[in-house]
C-alpha atoms as a PDB file:
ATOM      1  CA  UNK A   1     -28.558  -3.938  -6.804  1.00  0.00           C
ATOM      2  CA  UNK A   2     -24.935  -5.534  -6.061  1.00  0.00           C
ATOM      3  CA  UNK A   3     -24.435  -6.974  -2.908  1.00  0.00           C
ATOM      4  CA  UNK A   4     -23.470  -5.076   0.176  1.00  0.00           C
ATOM      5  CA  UNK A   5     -19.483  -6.122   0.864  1.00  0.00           C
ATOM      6  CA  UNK A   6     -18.250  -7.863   3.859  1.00  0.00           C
ATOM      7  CA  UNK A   7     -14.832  -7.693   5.363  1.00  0.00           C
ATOM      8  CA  UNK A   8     -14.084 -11.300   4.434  1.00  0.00           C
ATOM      9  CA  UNK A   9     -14.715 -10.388   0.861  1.00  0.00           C
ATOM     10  CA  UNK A  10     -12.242  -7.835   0.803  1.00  0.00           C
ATOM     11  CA  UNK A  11      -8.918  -8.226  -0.766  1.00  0.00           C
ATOM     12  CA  UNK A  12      -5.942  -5.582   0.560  1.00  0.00           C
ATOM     13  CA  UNK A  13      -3.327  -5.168  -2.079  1.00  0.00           C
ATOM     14  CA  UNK A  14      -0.433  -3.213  -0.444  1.00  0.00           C
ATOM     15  CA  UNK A  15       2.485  -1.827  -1.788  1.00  0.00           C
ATOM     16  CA  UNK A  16       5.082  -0.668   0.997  1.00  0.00           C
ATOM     17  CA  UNK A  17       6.977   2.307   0.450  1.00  0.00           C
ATOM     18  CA  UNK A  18      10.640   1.943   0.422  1.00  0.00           C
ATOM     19  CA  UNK A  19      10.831   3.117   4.229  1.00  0.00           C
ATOM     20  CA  UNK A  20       9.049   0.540   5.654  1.00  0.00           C
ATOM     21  CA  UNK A  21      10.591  -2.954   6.926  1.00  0.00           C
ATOM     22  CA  UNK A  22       9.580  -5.971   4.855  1.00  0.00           C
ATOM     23  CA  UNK A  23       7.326  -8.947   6.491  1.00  0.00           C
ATOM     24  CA  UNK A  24       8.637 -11.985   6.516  1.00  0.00           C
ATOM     25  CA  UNK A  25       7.408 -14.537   3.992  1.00  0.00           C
ATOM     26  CA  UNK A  26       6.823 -18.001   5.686  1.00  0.00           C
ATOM     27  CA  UNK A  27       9.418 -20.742   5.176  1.00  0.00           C
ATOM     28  CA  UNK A  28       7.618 -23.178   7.712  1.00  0.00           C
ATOM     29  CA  UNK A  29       4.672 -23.855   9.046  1.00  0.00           C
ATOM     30  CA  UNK A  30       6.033 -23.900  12.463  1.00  0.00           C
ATOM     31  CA  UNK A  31       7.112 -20.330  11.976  1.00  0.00           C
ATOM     32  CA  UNK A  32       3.582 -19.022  11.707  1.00  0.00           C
ATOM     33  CA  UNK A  33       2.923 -20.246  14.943  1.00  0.00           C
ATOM     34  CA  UNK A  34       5.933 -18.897  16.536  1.00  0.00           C
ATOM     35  CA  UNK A  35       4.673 -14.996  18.005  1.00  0.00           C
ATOM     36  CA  UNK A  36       7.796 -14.049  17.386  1.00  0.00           C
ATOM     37  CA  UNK A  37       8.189 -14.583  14.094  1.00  0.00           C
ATOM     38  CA  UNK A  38       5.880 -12.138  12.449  1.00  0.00           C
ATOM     39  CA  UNK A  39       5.195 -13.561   8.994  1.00  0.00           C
ATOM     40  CA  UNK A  40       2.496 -12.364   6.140  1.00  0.00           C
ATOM     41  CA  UNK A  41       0.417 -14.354   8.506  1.00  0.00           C
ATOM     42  CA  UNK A  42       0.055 -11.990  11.191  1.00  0.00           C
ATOM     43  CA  UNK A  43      -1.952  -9.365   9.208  1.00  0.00           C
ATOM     44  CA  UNK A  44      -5.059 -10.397  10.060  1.00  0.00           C
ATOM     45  CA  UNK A  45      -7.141  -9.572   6.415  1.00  0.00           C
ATOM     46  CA  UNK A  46      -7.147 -11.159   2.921  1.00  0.00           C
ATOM     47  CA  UNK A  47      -3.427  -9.603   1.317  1.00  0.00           C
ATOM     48  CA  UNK A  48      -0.932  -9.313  -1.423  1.00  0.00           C
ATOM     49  CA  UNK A  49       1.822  -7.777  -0.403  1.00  0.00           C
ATOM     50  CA  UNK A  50       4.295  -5.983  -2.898  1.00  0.00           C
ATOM     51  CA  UNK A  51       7.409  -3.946  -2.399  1.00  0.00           C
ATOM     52  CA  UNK A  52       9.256  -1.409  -4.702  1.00  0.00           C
ATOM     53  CA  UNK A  53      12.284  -3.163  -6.324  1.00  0.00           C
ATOM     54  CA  UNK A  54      15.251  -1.227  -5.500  1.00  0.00           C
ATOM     55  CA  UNK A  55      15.480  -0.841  -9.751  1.00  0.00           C
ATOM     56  CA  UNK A  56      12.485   0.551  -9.908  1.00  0.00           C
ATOM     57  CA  UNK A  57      13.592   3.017  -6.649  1.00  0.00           C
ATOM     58  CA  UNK A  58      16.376   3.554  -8.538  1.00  0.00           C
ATOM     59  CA  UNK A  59      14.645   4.835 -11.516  1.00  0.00           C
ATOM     60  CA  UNK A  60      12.189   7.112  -9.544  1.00  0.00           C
ATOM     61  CA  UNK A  61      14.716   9.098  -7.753  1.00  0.00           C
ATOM     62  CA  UNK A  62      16.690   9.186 -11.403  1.00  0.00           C
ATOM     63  CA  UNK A  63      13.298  10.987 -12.816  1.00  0.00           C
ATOM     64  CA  UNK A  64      12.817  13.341 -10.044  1.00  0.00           C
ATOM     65  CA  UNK A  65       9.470  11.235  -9.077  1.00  0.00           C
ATOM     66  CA  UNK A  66       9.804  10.154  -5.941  1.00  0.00           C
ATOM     67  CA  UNK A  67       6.540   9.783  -4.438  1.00  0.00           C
ATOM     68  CA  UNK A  68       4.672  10.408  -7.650  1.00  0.00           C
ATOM     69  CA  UNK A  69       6.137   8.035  -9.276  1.00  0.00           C
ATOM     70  CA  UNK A  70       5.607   5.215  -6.724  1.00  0.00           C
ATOM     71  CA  UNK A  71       1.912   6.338  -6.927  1.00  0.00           C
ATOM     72  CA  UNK A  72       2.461   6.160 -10.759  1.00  0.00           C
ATOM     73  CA  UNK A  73       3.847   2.823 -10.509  1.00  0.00           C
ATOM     74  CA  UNK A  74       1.232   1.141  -8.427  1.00  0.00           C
ATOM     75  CA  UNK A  75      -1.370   2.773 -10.448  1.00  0.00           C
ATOM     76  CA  UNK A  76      -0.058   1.092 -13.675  1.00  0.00           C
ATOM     77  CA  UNK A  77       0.373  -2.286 -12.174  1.00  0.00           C
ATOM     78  CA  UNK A  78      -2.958  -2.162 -11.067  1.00  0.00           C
ATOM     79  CA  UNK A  79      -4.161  -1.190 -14.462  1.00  0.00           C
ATOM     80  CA  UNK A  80      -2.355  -4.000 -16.004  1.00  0.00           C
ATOM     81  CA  UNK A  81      -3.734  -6.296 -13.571  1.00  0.00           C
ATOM     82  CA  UNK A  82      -0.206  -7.176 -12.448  1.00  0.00           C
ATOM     83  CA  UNK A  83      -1.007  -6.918  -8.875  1.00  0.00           C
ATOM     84  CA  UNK A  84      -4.197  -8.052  -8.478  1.00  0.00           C
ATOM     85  CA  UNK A  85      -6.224 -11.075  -7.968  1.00  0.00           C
ATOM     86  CA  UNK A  86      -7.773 -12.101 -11.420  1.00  0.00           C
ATOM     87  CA  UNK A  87     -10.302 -14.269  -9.909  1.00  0.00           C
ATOM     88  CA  UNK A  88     -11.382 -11.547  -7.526  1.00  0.00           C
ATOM     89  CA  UNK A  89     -14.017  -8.686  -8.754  1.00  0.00           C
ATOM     90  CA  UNK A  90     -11.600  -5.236  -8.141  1.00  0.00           C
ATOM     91  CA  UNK A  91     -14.728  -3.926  -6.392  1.00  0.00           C
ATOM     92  CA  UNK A  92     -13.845  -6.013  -3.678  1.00  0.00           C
ATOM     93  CA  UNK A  93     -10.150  -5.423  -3.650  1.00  0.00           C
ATOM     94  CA  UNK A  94      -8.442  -1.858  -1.168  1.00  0.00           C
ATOM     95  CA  UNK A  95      -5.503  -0.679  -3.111  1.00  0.00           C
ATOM     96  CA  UNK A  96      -2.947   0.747  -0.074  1.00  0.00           C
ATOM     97  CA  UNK A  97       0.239   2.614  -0.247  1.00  0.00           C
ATOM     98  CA  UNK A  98       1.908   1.885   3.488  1.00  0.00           C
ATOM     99  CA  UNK A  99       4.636   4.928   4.237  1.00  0.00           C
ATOM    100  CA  UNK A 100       6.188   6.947   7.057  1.00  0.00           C
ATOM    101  CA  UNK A 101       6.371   9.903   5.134  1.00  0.00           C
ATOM    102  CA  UNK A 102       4.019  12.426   6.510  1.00  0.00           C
ATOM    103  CA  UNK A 103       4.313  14.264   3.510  1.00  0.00           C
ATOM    104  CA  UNK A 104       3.659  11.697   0.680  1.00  0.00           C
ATOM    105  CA  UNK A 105       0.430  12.696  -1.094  1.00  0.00           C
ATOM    106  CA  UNK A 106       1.794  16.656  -0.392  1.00  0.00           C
ATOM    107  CA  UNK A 107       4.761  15.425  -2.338  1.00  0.00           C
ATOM    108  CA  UNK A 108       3.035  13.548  -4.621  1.00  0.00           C
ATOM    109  CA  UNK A 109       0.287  16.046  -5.657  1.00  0.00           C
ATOM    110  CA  UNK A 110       3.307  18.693  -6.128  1.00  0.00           C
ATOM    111  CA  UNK A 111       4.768  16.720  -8.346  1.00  0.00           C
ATOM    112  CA  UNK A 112       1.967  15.616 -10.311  1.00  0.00           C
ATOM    113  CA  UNK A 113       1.362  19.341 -10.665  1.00  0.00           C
ATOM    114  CA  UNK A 114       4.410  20.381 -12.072  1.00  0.00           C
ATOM    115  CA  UNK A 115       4.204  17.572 -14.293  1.00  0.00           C
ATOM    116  CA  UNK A 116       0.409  18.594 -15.616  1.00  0.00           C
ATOM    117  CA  UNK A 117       1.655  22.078 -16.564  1.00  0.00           C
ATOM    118  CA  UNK A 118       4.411  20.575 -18.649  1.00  0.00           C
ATOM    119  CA  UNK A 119       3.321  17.581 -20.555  1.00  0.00           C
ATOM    120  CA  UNK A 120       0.107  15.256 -20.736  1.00  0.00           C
ATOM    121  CA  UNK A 121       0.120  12.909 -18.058  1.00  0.00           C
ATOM    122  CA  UNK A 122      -0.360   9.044 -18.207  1.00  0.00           C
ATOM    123  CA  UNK A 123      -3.256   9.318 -15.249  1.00  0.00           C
ATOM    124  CA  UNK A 124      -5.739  12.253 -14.076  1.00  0.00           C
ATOM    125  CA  UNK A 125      -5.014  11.917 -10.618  1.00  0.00           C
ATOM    126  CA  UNK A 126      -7.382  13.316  -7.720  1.00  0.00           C
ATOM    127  CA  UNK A 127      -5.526  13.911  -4.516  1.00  0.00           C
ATOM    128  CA  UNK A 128      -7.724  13.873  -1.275  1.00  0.00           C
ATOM    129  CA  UNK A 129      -7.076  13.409   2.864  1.00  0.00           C
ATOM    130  CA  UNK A 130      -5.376   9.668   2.899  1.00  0.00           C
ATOM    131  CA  UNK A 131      -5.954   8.828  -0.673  1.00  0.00           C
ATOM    132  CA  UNK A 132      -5.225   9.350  -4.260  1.00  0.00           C
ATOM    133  CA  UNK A 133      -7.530   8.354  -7.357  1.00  0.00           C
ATOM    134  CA  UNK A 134      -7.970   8.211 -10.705  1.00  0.00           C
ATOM    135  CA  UNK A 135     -11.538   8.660 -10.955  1.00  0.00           C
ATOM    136  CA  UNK A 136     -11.871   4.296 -11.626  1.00  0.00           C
ATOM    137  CA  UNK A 137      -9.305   3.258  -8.561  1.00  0.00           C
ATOM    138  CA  UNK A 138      -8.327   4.686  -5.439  1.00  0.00           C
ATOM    139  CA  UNK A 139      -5.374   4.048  -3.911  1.00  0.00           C
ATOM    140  CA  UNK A 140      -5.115   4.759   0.355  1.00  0.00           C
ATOM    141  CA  UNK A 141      -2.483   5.940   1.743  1.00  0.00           C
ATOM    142  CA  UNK A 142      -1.834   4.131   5.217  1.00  0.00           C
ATOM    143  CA  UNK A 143       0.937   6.437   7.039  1.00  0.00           C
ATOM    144  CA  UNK A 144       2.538   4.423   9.872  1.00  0.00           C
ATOM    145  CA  UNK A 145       4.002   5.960  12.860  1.00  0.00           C
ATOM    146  CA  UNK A 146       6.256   3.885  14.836  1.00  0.00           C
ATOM    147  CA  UNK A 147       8.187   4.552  18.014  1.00  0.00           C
ATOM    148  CA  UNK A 148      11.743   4.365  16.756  1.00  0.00           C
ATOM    149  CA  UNK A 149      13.968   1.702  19.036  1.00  0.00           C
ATOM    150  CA  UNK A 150      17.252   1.902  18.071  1.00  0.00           C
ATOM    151  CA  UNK A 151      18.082  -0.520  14.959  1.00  0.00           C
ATOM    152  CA  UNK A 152      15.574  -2.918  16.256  1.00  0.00           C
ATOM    153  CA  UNK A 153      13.599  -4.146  12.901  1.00  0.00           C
ATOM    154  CA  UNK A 154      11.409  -6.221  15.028  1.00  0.00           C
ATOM    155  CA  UNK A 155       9.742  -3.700  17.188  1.00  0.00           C
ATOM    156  CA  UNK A 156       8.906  -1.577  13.889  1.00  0.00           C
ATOM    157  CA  UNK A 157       7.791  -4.279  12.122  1.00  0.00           C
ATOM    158  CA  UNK A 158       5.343  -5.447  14.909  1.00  0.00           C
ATOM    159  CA  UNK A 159       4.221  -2.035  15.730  1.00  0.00           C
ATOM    160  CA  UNK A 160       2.977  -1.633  11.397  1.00  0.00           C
ATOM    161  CA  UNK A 161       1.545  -4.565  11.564  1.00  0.00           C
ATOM    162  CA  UNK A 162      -0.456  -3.654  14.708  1.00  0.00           C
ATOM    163  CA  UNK A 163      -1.342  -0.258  12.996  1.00  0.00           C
ATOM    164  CA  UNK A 164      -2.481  -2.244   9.426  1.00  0.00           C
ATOM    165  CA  UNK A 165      -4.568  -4.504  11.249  1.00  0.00           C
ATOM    166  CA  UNK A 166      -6.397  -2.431  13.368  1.00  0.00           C
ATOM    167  CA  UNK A 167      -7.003  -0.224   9.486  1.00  0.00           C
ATOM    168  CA  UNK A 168      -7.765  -2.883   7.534  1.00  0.00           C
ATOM    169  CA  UNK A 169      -8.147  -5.806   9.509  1.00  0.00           C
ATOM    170  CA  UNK A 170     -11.107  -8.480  10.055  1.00  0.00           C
ATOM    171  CA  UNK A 171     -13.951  -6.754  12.634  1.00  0.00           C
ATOM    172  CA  UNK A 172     -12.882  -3.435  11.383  1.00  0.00           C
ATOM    173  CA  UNK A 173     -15.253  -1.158   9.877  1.00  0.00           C
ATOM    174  CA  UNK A 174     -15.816  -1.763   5.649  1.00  0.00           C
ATOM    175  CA  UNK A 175     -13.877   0.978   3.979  1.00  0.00           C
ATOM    176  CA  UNK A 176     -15.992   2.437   1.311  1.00  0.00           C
ATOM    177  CA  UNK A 177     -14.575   3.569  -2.039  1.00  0.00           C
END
């Protein structure tokens, strides 16, 4: 019988949707102990944090994909291995897509839809209430709301990371797959 999971065992790879402000990746220590500065270091869980090149955006919005195809993406990297961490059992790693688009996996599942009817499709894809999986990985989809304040990056970015760490941080609940 495997061993029952623990938060501090988990490993949160997320991949932020192109509408969502990048974290910070620390250039000093000093920085991660400035509050202000809100580095990788403020999400308070085990992370790897990617982001959608703006080729690869590029590319999706040339194919019609859009949200499928970010899903798509993400699914293949993980696949591949690309994203994750080799020397950690995938068991123990929470695949997240973080967006503000209230209608991603409505998009997304439209999409894939059209698609199925047309041609055979690189992955059977199951679409549920805040996830999407293949049947082997499933991939959460963490939608962040966030007062808007003008053109100030800051308040955003502190308000997602608020929002991710009270999902997926330390103390919280184990998410089960």
């Amino acid at each position: 019988m495997p061993e029952e999971q623990t938060e501090d065992d988990r490993h949160i790879v997320v991949l932020f949707d192109e509408n969502m402000p990048h974290i910070k990746a620390c250039r000093r220590p000093k920085d991660c102990n400035n509050p202000k500065y809100l580095c990788r270091h403020r999400l308070n869980f085990n992370s790897h944090i990617f982001y959608i090149s703006k080729t690869e955006r590029r590319e999706l919005h040339e194919a019609g994909l859009e949200d499928l195809g970010v899903v798509n993406l993400f699914l293949t990297k993980i696949l591949k291995n690309n994203l994750c961490w080799p020397e950690v059992s995938i068991d123990n790693q929470v695949f997240v897509i973080v967006t503000k688009d209230s209608k991603f996996i409505r998009s997304a599942r439209g999409h894939w839809i059209d698609l199925k009817k047309d041609s055979a499709l690189k992955h059977d894809l199951e679409f549920g209430d805040g996830f999407i999986s293949n049947h082997d990985i499933t991939i959460f989809i963490q939608k962040i709301e966030c007062k808007q304040y003008g053109n100030d990056k800051g308040d955003n970015l502190k308000c997602m990371i608020e929002k991710l760490n009270r999902r997926w941080g330390r103390n919280m609940l184990t998410t089960s797959r």
